[in-house]
C-alpha atoms as a PDB file:
ATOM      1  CA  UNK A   1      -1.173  -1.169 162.714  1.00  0.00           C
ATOM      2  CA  UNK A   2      -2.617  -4.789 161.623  1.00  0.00           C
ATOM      3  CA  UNK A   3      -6.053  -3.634 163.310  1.00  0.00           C
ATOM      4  CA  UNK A   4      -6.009  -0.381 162.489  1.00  0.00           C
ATOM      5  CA  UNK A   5      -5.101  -1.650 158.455  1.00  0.00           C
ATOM      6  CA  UNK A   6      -8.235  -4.349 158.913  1.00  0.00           C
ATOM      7  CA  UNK A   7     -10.712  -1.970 160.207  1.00  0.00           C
ATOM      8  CA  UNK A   8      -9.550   1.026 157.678  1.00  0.00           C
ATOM      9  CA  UNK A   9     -10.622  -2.304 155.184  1.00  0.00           C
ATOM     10  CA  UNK A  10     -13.903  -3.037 157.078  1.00  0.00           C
ATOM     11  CA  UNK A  11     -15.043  -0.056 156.841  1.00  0.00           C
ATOM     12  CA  UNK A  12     -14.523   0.632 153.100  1.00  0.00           C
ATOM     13  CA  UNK A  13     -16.629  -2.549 152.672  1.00  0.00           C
ATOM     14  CA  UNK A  14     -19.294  -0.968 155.042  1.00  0.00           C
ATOM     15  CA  UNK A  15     -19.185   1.835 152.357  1.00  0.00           C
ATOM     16  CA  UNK A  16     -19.910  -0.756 149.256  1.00  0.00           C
ATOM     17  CA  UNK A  17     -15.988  -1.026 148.109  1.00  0.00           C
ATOM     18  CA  UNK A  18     -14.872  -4.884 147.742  1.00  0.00           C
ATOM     19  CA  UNK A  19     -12.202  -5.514 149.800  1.00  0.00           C
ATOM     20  CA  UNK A  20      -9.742  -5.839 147.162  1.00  0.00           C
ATOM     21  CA  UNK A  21     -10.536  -2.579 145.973  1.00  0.00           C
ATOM     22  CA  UNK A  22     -10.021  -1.238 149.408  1.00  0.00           C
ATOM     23  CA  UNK A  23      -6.543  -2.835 149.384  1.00  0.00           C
ATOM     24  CA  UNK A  24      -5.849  -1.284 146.168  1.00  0.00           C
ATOM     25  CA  UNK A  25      -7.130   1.732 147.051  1.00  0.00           C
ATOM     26  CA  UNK A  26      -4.721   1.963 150.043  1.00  0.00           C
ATOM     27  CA  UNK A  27      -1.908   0.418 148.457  1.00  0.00           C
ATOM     28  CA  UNK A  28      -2.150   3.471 145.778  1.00  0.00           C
ATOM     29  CA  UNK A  29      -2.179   5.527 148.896  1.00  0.00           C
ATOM     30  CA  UNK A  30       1.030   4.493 150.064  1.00  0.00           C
ATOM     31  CA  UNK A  31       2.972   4.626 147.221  1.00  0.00           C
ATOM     32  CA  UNK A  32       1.824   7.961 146.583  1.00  0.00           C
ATOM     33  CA  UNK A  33       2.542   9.110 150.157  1.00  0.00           C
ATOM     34  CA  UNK A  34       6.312   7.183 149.608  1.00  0.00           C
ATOM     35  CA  UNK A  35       6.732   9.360 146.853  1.00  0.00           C
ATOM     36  CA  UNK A  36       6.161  12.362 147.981  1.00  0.00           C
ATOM     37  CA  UNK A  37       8.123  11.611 150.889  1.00  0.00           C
ATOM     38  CA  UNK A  38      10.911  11.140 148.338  1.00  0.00           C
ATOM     39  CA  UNK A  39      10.049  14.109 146.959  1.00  0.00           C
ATOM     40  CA  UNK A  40      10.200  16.467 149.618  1.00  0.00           C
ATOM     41  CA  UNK A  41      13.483  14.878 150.411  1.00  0.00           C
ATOM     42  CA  UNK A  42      14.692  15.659 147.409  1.00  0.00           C
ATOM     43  CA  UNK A  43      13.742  19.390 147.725  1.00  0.00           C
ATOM     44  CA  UNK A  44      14.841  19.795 150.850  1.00  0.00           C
ATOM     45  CA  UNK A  45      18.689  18.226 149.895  1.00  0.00           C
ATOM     46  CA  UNK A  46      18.692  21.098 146.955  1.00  0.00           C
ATOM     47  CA  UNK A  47      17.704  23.579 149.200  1.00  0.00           C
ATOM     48  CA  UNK A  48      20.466  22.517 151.723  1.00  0.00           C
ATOM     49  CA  UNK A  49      23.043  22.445 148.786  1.00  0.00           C
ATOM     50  CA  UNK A  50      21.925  26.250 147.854  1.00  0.00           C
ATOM     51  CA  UNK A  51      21.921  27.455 151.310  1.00  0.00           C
ATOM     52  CA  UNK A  52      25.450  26.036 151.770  1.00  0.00           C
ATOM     53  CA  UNK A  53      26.383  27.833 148.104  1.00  0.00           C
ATOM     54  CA  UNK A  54      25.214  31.233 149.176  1.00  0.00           C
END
């Protein structure tokens, strides 16, 4: 993942970011895919709790 992460980095500077905007960019990427992993989760637990209720 290290590489991959580095060269996902590389190439954003290739494309004219900085690399600390890359790393914010992708950080900001991550917590948005955390949350809607949480999210989902969250949805599917309610629909679990209906589905036992009907």
């Amino acid at each position: 993942m290290q590489l991959a992460f580095e060269r996902l980095v590389e190439r954003a500077a290739a494309a004219g970011w900085s690399e600390r905007e890359a790393v914010i960019a992708i950080i900001d990427l991550a917590d948005n895919h955390m949350l809607s992993i949480a999210a989902n989760n969250k949805t599917n637990a309610l629909l679990d709790l209906l589905k036992r209720m009907t």
